[in-house]
Protein backbone atom coordinates (compact mmCIF):
# COMPACT_ATOMS: atom_id res chain seq x y z
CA UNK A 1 43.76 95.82 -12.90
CA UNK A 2 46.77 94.01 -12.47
CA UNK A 3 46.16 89.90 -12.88
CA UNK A 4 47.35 86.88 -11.18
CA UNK A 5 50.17 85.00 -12.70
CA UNK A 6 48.58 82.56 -14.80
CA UNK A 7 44.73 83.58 -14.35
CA UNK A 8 42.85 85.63 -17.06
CA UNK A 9 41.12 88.89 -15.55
CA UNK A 10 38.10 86.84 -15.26
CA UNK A 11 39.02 84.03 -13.49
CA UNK A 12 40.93 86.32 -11.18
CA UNK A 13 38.11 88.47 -10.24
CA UNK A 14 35.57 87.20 -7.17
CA UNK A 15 32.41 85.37 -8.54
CA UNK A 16 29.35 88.10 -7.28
CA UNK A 17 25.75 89.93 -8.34
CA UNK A 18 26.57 91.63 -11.85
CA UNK A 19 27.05 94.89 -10.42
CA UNK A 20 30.01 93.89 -9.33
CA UNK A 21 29.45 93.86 -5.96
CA UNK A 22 31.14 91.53 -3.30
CA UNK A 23 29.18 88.97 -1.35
CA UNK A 24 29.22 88.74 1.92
CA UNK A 25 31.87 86.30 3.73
CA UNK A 26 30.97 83.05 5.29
CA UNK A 27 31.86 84.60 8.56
CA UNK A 28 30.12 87.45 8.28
CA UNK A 29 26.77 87.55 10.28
CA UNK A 30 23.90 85.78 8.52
CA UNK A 31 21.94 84.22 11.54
CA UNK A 32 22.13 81.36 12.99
CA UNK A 33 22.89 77.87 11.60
CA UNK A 34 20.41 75.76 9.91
CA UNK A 35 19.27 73.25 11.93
CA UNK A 36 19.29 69.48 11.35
CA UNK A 37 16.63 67.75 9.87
CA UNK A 38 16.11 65.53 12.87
CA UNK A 39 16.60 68.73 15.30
CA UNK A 40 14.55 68.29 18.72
CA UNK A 41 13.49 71.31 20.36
CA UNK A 42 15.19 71.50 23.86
CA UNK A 43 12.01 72.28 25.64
CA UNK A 44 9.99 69.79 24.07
CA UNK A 45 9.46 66.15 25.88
CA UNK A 46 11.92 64.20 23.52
CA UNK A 47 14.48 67.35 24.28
CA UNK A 48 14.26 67.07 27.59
CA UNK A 49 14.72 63.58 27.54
CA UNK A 50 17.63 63.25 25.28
CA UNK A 51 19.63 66.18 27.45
CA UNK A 52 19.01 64.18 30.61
CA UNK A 53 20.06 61.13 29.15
CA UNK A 54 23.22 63.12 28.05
CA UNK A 55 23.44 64.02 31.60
CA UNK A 56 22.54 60.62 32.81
CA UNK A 57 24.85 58.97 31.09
CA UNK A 58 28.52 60.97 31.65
CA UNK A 59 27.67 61.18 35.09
CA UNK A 60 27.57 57.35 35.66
CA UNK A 61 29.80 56.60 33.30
CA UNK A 62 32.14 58.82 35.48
CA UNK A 63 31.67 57.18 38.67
CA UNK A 64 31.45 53.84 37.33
CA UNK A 65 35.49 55.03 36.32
CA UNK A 66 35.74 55.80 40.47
CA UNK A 67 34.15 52.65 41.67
CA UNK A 68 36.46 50.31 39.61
CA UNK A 69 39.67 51.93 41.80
CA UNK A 70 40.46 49.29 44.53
CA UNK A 71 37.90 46.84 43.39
CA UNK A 72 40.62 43.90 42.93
CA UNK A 73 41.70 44.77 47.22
CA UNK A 74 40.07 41.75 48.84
CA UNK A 75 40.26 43.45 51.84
CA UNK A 76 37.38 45.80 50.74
CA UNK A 77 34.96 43.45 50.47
CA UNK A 78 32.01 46.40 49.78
CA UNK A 79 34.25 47.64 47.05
CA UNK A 80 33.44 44.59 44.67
CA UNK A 81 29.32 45.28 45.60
CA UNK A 82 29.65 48.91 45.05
CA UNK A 83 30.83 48.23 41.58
CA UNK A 84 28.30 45.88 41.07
CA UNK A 85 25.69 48.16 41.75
CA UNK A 86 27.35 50.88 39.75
CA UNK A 87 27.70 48.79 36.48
CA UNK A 88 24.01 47.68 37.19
CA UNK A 89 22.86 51.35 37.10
CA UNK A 90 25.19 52.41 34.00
CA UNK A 91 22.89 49.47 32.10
CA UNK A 92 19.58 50.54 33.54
CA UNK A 93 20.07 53.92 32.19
CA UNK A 94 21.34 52.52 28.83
CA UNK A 95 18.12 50.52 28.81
CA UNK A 96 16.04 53.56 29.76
CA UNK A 97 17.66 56.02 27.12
CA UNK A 98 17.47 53.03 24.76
CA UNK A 99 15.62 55.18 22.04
CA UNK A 100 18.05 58.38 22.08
CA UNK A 101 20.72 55.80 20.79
CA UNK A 102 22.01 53.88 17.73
CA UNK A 103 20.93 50.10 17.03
CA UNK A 104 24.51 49.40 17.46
CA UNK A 105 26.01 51.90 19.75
CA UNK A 106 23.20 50.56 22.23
CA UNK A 107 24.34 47.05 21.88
CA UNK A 108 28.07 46.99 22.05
CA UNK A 109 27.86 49.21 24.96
CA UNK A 110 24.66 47.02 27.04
CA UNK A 111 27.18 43.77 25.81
CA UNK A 112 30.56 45.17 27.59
CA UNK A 113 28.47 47.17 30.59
CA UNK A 114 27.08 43.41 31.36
CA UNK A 115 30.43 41.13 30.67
CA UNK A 116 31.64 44.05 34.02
CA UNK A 117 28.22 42.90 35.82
CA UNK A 118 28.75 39.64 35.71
CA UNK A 119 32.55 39.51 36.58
CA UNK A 120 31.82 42.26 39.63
CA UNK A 121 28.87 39.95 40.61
CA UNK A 122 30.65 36.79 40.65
CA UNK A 123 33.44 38.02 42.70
CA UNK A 124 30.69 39.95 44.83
CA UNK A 125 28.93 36.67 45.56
CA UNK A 126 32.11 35.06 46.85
CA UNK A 127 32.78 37.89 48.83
CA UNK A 128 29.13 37.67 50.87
CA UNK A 129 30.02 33.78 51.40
CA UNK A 130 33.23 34.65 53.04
CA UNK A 131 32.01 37.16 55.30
CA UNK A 132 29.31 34.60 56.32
CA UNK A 133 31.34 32.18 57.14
CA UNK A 134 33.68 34.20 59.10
CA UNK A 135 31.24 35.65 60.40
CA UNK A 136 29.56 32.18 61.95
CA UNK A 137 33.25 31.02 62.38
CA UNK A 138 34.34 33.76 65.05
CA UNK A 139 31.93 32.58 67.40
CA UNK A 140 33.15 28.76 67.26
CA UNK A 141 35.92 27.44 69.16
CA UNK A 142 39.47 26.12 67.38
CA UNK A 143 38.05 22.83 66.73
CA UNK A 144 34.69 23.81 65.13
CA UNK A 145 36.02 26.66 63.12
CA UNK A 146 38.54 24.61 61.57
CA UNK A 147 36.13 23.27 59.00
CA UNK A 148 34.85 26.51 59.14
CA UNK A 149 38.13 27.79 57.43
CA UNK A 150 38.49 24.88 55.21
CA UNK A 151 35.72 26.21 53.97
CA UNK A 152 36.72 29.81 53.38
CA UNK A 153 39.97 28.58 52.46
CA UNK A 154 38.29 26.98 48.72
CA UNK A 155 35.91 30.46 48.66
CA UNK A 156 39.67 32.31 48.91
CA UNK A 157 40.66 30.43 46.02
CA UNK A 158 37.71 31.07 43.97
CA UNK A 159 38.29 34.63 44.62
CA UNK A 160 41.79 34.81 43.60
CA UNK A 161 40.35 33.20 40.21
CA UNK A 162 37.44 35.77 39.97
CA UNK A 163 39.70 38.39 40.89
CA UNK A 164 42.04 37.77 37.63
CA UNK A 165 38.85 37.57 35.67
CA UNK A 166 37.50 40.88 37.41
CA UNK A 167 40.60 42.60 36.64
CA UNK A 168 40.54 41.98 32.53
CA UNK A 169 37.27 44.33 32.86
CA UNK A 170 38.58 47.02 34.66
CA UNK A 171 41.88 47.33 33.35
CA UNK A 172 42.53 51.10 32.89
CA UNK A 173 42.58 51.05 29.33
CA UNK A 174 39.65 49.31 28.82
CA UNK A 175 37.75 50.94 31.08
CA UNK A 176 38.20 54.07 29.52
CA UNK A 177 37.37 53.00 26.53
CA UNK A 178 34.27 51.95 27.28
CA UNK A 179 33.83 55.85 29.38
CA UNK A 180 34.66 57.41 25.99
CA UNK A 181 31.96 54.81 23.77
CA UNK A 182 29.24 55.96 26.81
CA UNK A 183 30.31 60.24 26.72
CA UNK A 184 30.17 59.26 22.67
CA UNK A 185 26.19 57.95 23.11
CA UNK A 186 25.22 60.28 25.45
CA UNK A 187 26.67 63.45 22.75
CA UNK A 188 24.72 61.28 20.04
CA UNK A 189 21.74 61.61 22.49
CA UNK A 190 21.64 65.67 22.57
CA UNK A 191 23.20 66.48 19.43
CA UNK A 192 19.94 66.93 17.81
CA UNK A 193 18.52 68.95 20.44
CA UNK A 194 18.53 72.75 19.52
CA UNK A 195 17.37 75.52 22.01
CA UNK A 196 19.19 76.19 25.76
CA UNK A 197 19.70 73.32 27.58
CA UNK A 198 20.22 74.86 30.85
CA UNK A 199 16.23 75.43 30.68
CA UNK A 200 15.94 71.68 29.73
CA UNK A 201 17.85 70.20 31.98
CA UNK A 202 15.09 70.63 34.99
CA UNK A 203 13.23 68.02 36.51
CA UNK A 204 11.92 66.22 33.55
CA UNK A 205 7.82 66.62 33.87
CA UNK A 206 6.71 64.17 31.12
CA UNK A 207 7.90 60.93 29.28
CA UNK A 208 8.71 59.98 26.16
CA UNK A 209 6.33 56.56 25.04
CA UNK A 210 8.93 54.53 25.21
CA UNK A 211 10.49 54.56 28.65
CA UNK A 212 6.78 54.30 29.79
CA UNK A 213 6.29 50.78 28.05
CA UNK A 214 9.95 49.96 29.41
CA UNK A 215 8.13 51.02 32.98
CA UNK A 216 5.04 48.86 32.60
CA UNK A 217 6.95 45.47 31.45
CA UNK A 218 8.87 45.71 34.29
CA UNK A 219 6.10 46.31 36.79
CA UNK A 220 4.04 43.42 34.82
CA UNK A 221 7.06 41.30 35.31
CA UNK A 222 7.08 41.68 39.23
CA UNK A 223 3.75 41.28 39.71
CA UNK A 224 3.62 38.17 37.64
CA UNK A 225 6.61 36.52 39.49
CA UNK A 226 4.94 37.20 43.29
CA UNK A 227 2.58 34.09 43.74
CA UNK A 228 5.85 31.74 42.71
CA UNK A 229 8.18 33.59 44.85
CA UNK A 230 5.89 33.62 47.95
CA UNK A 231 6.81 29.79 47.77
CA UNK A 232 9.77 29.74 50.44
CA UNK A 233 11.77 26.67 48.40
CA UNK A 234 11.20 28.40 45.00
CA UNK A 235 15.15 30.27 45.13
CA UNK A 236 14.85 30.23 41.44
CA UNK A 237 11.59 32.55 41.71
CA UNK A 238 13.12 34.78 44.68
CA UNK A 239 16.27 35.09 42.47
CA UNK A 240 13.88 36.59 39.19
CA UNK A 241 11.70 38.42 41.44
CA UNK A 242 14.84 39.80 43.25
CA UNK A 243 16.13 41.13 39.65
CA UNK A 244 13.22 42.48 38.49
CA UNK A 245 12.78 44.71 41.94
CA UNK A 246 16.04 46.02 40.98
CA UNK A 247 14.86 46.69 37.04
CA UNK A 248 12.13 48.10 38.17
CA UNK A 249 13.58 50.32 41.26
CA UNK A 250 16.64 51.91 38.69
CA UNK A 251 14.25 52.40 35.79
CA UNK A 252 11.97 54.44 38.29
CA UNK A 253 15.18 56.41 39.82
CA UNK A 254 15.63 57.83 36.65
CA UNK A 255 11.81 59.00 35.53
CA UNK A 256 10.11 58.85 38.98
CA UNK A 257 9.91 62.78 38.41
CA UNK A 258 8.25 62.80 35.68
CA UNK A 259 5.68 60.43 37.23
CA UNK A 260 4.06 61.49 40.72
CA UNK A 261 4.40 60.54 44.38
CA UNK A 262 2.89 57.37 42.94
CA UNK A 263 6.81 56.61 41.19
CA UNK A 264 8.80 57.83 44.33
CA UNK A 265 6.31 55.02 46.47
CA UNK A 266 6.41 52.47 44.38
CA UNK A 267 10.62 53.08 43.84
CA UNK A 268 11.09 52.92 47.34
CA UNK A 269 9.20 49.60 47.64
CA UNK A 270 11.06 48.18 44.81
CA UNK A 271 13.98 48.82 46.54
CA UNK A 272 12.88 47.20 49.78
CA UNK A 273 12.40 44.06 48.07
CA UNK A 274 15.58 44.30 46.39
CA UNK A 275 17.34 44.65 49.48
CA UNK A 276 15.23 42.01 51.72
CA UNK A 277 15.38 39.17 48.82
CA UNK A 278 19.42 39.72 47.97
CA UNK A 279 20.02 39.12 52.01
CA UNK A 280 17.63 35.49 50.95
CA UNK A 281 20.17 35.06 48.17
CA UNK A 282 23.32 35.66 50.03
CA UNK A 283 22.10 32.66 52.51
CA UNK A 284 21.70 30.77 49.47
CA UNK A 285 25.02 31.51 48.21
CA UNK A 286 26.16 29.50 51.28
CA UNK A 287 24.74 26.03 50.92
CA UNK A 288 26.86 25.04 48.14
CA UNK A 289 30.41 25.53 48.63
CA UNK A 290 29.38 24.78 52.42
CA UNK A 291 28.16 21.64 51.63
CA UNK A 292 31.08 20.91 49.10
CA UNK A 293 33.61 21.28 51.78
CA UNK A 294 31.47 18.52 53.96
CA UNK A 295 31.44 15.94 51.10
CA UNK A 296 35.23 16.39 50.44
CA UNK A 297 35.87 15.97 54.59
CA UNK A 298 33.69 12.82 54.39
CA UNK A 299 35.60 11.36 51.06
CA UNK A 300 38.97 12.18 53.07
CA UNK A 301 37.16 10.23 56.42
CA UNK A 302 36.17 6.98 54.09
CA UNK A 303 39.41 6.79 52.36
CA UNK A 304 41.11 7.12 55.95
CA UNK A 305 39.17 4.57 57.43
CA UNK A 306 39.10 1.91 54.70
CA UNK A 307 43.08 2.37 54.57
CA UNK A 308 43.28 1.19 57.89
CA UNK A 309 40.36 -1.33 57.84
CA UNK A 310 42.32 -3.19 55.15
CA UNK A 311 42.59 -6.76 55.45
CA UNK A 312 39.34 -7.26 58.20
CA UNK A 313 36.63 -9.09 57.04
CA UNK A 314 34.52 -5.99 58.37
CA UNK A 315 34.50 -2.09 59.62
CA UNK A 316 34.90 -2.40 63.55
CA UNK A 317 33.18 1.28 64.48
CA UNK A 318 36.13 1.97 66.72
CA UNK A 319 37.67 3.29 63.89
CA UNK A 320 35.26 6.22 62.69
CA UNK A 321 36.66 7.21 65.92
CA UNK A 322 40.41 8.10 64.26
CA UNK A 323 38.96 9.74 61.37
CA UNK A 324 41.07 12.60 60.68
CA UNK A 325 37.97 15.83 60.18
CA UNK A 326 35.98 14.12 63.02
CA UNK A 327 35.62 17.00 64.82
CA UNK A 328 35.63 19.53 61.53
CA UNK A 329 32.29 18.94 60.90
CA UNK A 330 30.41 20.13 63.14
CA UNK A 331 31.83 24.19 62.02
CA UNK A 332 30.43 23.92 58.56
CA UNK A 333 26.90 22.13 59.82
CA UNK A 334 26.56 25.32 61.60
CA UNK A 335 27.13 27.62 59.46
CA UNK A 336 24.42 25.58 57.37
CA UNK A 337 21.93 25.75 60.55
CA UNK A 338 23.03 30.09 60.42
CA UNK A 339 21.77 30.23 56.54
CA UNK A 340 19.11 28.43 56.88
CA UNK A 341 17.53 30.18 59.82
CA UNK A 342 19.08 33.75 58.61
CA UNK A 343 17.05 32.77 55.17
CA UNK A 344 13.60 31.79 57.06
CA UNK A 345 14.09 34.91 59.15
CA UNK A 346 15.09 37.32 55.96
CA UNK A 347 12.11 35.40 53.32
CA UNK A 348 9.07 35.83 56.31
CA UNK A 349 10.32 39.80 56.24
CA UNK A 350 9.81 39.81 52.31
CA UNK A 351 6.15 38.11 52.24
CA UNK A 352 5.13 40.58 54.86
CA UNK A 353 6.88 43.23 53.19
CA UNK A 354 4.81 42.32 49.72
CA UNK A 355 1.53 41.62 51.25
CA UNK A 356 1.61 44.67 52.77
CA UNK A 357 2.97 46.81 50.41
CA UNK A 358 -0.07 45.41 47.73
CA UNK A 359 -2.33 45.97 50.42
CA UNK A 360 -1.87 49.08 50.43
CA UNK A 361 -1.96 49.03 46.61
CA UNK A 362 1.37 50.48 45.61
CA UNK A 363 1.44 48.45 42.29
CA UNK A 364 -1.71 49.24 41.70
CA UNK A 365 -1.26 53.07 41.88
CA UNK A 366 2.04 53.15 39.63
CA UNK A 367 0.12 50.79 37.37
CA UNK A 368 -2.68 53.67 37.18
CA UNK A 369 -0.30 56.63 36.69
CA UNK A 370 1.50 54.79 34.14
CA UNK A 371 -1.46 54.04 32.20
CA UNK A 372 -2.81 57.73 32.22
């Protein structure tokens, strides 16, 4: 046998059995792959749940990606709401999938997914006060709507600031980084899931513990804001009970097949009282910069009128009759009458939208089937 330069016979031959015999190569076939300690069968309830969170996840992550493009075109108003509603579903299904995640991959992502939500829902808001406004102003003559557009003239300015804010979030860079930290949770998800996934990947027909308690809170929480909301002045209540619709409508989007008819009811209600208590909210979002714009025409008025009142020893009235937004105000009272009765209109269709929908004991039933 002719040896290696600079290895004995020994050293040069292949370690094997004592016959002399060669083992077999790595690559030759011995089965399949050990699996992981934590492996997860894929057609097991925690399988099928960490593959659809997989799923879940890229595919939201994905469109979230889309809905950014043309978000910072005021022109598009929707655009800013669509994103808004995007990021708010990419963090429902983080919160649902919570348990198929790290401590800390969950958290940095739920922290950056809600810095977007906020920025997309400020400029969102501003957006639904301008198209109010405009919308009240168009039917005004020149005179009227010109406090009208001193209005929307501050709201445009607010915009333009929310819009450089909105734009540090979905800068392309950064938003694909945060794509890439989602696709990296939702592989962390399924990576312990062994088996086929194509079979997993169905309909998902029962729930992990978890998601289930998630469920419950949420439904607890809407119930227990309803007497406070029911109070037309409480906005604060309307506000919470408007976010926890919206909890509880996404968390049921994405396990409302695993649940019953009872899930798909109760999803579609939560959504109704999304919808009907945001249009409450948008008349809200009104009052204040409309009633802003009237104090600031009224400082304006005062100053006016005391500058040319100087030296009397009193205010002759004649002169309210030269101040400069006299006929401005009556645009932006207006608009204020348009909220207000919009709201009472849009806050009588939500209590008879709840009282019904408890009457015929929609709560009741998802409490039931998510108790079994």
């Amino acid at each position: 046998m002719v040896e290696e330069p600079g290895l004995t016979a020994a050293e040069g031959r292949s370690e094997g059995p004592e016959d002399g015999v060669a083992e077999p190569r790595p690559d030759a076939a011995a089965g399949p792959p050990p699996a992981p300690e934590d492996a997860v069968p894929a057609d097991s309830v925690e399988g099928r749940f960490r593959l659809a969170a997989a799923r879940v996840l890229n595919e939201r992550a994905a469109q979230l990606v889309l809905e950014a493009k043309g978000v910072l075109d005021v022109s598009e108003p929707e655009a800013a709401d669509t994103l808004w509603r995007g990021a708010r579903r990419v963090r429902a299904a983080l919160e649902v999938y919570r348990s198929c995640m790290s401590k800390s991959g969950y958290r940095a992502s739920r922290e950056e997914v809600s810095r977007l939500v906020r920025a997309a829902g400020a400029r969102r808001d501003v957006d639904a006060a301008i198209a109010m406004c405009r919308a009240v102003g168009a039917e005004m003559g020149p005179l009227e709507a010109e406090g009208v557009n001193r209005v929307v003239d501050g709201l445009r300015r607010e915009q333009a600031e929310l819009n450089r804010e909105l734009a540090r979030h979905v800068h392309g860079r950064r938003l694909q980084a945060f794509k890439v930290r989602i696709e990296d949770l939702a592989g962390s998800a399924s990576r312990p899931v062994t088996g086929a996934p194509e079979e997993a990947e169905a309909t998902l027909v029962e729930l992990p513990d978890r998601p289930v308690e998630l469920l419950l809170r949420r439904l607890e929480r809407l119930r227990d804001l309803a007497p406070d909301a029911l109070d037309p002045e409480n906005t604060r209540a309307h506000h919470r009970m408007r976010v926890a619709a919206e909890k509880l409508r996404y968390g049921l989007e994405l396990t409302a097949g695993a649940l019953g008819s009872q899930a798909h009811t109760a999803r579609r209600a939560a959504r109704g009282l999304q919808e009907v208590l945001g249009e409450v909210r948008d008349c809200d979002l009104v009052v204040e910069p409309v009633r802003a714009t009237i104090a600031e025409m009224e400082s304006e008025d005062i100053a006016t009128v005391l500058d040319r009142a100087r030296g009397s020893r009193d205010l002759d009235p004649v002169l309210v009759q030269a101040a400069p937004n006299r006929a401005a105000y009556r645009g932006p009272e207006l608009v204020l009458v348009h909220a207000g009765a919009r709201r009472g209109m849009m806050f009588e269709r939500f209590r008879r939208l709840w009282l019904e929908q408890s009457r015929q004991g929609v709560w009741v039933a998802l409490h039931t089937g998510l108790k079994k």
